[in-house]
Every structure is written in structure tokens, then in C-alpha cells.
C-alpha atoms as a PDB file:
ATOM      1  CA  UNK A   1      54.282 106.249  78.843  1.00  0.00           C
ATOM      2  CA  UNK A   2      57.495 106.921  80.396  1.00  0.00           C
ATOM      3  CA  UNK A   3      59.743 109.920  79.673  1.00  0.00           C
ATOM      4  CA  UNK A   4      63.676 109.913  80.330  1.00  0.00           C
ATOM      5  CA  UNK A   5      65.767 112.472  80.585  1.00  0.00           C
ATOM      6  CA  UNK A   6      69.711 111.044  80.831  1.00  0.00           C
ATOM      7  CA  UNK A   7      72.385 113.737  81.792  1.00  0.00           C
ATOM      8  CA  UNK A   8      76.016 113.880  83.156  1.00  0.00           C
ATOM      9  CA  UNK A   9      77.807 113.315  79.485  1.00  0.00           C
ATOM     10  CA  UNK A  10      80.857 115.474  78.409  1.00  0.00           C
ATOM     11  CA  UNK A  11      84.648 115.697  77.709  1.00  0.00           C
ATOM     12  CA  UNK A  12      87.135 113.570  79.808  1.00  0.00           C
ATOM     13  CA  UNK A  13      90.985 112.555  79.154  1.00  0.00           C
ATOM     14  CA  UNK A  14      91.412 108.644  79.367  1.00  0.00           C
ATOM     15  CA  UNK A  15      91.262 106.701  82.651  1.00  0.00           C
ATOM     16  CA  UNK A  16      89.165 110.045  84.048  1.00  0.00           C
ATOM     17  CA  UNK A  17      85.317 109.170  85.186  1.00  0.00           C
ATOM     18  CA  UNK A  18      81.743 110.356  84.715  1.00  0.00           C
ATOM     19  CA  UNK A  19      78.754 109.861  86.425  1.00  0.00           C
ATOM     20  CA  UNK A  20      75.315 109.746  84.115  1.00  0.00           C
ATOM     21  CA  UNK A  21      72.218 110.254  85.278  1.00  0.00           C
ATOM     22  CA  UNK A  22      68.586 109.379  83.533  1.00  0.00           C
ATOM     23  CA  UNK A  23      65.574 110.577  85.694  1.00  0.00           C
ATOM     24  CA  UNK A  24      62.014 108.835  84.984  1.00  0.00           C
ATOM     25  CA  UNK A  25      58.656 110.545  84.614  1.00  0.00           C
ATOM     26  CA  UNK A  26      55.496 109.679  83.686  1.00  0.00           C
ATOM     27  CA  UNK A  27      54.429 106.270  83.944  1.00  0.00           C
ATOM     28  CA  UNK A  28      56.997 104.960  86.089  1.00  0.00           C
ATOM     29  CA  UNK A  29      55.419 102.160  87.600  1.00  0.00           C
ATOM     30  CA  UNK A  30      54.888 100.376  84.643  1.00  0.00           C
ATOM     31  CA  UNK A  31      59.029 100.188  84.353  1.00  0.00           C
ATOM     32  CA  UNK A  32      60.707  97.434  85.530  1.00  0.00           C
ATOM     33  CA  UNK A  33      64.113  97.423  83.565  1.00  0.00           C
ATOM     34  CA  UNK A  34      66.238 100.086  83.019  1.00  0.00           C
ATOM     35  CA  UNK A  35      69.045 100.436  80.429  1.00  0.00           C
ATOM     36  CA  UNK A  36      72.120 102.086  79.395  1.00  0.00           C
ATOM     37  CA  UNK A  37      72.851 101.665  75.796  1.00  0.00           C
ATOM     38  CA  UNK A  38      74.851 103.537  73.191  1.00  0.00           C
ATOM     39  CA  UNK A  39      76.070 104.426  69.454  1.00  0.00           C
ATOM     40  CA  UNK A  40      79.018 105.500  68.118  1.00  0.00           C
ATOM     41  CA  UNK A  41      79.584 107.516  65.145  1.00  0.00           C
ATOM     42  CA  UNK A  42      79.080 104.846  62.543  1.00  0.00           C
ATOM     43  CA  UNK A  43      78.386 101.767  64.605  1.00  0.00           C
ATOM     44  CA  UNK A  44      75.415 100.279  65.803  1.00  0.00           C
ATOM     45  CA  UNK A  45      73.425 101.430  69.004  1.00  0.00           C
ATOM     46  CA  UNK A  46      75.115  98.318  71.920  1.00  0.00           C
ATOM     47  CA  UNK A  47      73.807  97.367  75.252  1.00  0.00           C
ATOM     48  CA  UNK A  48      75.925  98.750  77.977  1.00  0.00           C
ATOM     49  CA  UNK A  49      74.176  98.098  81.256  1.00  0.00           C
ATOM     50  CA  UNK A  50      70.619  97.476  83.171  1.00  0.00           C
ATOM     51  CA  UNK A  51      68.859  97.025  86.197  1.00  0.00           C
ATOM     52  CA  UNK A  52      65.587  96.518  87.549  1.00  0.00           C
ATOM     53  CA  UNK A  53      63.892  98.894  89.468  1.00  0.00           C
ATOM     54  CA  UNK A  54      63.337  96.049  92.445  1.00  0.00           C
ATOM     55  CA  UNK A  55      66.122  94.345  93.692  1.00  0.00           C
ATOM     56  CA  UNK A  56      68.787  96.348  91.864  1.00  0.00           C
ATOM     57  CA  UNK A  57      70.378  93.487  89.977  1.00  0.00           C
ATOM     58  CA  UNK A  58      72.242  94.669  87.317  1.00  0.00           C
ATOM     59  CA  UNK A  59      73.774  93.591  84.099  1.00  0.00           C
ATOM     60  CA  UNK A  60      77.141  94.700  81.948  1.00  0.00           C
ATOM     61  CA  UNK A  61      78.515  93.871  78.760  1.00  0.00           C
ATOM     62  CA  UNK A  62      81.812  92.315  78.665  1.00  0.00           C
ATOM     63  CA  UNK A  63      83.158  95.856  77.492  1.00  0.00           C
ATOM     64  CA  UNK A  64      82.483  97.673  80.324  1.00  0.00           C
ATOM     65  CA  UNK A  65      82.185  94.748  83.311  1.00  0.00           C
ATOM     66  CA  UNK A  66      84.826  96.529  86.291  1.00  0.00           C
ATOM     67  CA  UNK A  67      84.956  99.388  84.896  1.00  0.00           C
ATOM     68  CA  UNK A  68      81.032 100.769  85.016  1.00  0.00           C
ATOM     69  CA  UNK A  69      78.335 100.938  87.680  1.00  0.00           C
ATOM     70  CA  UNK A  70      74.783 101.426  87.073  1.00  0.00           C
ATOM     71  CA  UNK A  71      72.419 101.901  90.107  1.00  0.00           C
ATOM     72  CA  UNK A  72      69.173 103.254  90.875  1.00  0.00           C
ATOM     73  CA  UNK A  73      67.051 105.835  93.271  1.00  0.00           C
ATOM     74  CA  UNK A  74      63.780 104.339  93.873  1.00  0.00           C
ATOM     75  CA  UNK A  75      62.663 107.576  95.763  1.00  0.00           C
ATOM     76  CA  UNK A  76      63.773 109.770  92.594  1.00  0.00           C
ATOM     77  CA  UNK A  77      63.179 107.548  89.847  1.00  0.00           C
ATOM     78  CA  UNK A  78      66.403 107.998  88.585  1.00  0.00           C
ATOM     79  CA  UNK A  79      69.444 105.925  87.346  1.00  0.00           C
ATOM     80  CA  UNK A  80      72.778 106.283  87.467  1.00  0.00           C
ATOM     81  CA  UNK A  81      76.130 104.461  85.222  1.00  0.00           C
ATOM     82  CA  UNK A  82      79.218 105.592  87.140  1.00  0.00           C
ATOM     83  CA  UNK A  83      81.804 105.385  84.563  1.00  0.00           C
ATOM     84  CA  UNK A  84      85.377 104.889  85.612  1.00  0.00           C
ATOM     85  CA  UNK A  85      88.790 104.152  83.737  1.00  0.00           C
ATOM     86  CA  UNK A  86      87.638 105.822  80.369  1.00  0.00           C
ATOM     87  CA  UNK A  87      88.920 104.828  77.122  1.00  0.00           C
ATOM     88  CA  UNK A  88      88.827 106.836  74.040  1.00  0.00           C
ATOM     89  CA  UNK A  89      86.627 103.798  72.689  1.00  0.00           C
ATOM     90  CA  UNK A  90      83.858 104.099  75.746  1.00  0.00           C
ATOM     91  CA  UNK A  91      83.088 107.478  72.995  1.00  0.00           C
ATOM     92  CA  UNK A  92      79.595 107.348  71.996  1.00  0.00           C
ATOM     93  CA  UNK A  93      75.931 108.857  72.516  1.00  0.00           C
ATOM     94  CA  UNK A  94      74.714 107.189  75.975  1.00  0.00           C
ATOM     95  CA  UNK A  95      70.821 106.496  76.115  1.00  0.00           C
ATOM     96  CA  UNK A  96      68.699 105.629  78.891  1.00  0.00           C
ATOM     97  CA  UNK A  97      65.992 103.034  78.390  1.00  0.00           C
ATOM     98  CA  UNK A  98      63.004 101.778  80.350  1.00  0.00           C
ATOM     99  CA  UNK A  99      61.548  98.031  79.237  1.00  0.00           C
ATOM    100  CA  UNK A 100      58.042  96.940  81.566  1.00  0.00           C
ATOM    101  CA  UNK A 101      57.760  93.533  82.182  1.00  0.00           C
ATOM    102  CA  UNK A 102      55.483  92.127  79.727  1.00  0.00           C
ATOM    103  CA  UNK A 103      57.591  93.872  76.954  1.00  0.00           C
ATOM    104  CA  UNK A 104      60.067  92.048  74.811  1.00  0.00           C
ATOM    105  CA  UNK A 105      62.535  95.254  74.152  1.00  0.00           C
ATOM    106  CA  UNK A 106      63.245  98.563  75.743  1.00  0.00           C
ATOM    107  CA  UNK A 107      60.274 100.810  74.950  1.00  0.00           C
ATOM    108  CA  UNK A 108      60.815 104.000  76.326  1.00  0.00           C
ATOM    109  CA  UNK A 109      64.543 106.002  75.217  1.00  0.00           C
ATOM    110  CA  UNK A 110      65.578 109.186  76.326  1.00  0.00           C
ATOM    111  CA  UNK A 111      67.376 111.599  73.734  1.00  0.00           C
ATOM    112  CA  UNK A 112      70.836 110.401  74.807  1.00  0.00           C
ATOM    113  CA  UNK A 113      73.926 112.537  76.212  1.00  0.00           C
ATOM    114  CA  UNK A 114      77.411 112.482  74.657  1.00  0.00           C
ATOM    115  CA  UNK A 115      80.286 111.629  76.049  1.00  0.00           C
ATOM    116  CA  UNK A 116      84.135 111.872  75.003  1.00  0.00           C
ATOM    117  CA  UNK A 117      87.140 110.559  75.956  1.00  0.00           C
ATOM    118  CA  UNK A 118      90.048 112.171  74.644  1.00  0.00           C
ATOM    119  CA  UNK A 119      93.328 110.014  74.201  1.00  0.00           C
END
């Protein structure tokens, strides 16, 4: 099993940035997608970003596309969603999630990190 671990979340004024981070443990070679998701207060948990572990190629929802990164450090096992140009609603819980490649969803979640934008 894989374990995740996201960090980086916290308070920032609109148009400000924030990097997240979600290091991997565990079973790590059995990952081959990582993804950024998150929940709002009252709204449903939404995809925000992945990538695979080989070849880096990355996916964004419509929400965020130009405005977050996400990128990954083979070496460390880590993950990263550079968030830049912050609106008040990019405010959620951000998870980190790891998906193999014989699975059909993301198996693995980490406990999440919160971030805030403030208008």
C-alpha cells in the first residue's frame, strides 16, 4: 500500500501562490498516477490535476488549466501543484492521490491540507 502525506496548504490573499507538496511511501512502485483533488465546504470532492510517475504528463481541469502546475520528483517520490493566481474559489481541502495501473480509480489518499484564499 502506498501512504501520502500532502503539505504546503495555508492562508493567501487572491492572485498570491502556494506550492503543495505530497511525498509517497510505502509501496511506491506499484503507483503510476498521481492526483490532486479537492472538496469544498459543502461541495463534492473534484479532480484538480495528475501525472504519471514516468514521463511526467500531466492533466488539469478546465478550472485551474494556466493557472496550476503539478510535477513530480522521481528521486523523492514526491509531487508537487504549484498554485498561482489564487481565487477565493480555488478554497478547499487539497488531497493527494496515487492510482496503479491496473486500477480503475485513485486508491491510495492522503489526509488532505487546507488551503485559503482570502478576497
Amino acid at each position: 500500500q502506498v501512504q501520502l502525506v500532502e503539505s504546503g496548504g495555508g492562508l493567501v490573499q487572491t492572485g498570491g501562490s502556494l506550492r503543495l507538496s505530497c511525498a509517497a511511501s510505502g509501496r511506491t512502485f506499484s503507483s503510476y498516477f498521481m492526483g490532486w483533488f479537492r472538496q469544498a465546504p459543502g461541495k463534492a470532492r473534484e479532480f484538480v490535476a495528475s501525472i504519471t510517475w514516468l514521463g511526467g504528463n500531466t492533466i488539469y481541469a478546465d478550472s485551474v488549466k494556466g493557472r496550476f502546475t503539478m510535477s513530480r520528483d522521481n528521486a523523492r517520490n514526491t509531487v508537487y501543484l504549484q498554485m498561482d493566481s489564487l481565487k477565493p474559489e480555488d478554497t478547499a481541502v487539497y488531497y493527494c492521490a496515487s492510482r496503479s495501473r491496473t486500477e480503475s480509480e485513485f486508491g491510495a489518499w492522503g489526509r488532505g491540507t487546507q488551503v485559503t484564499v482570502s478576497s
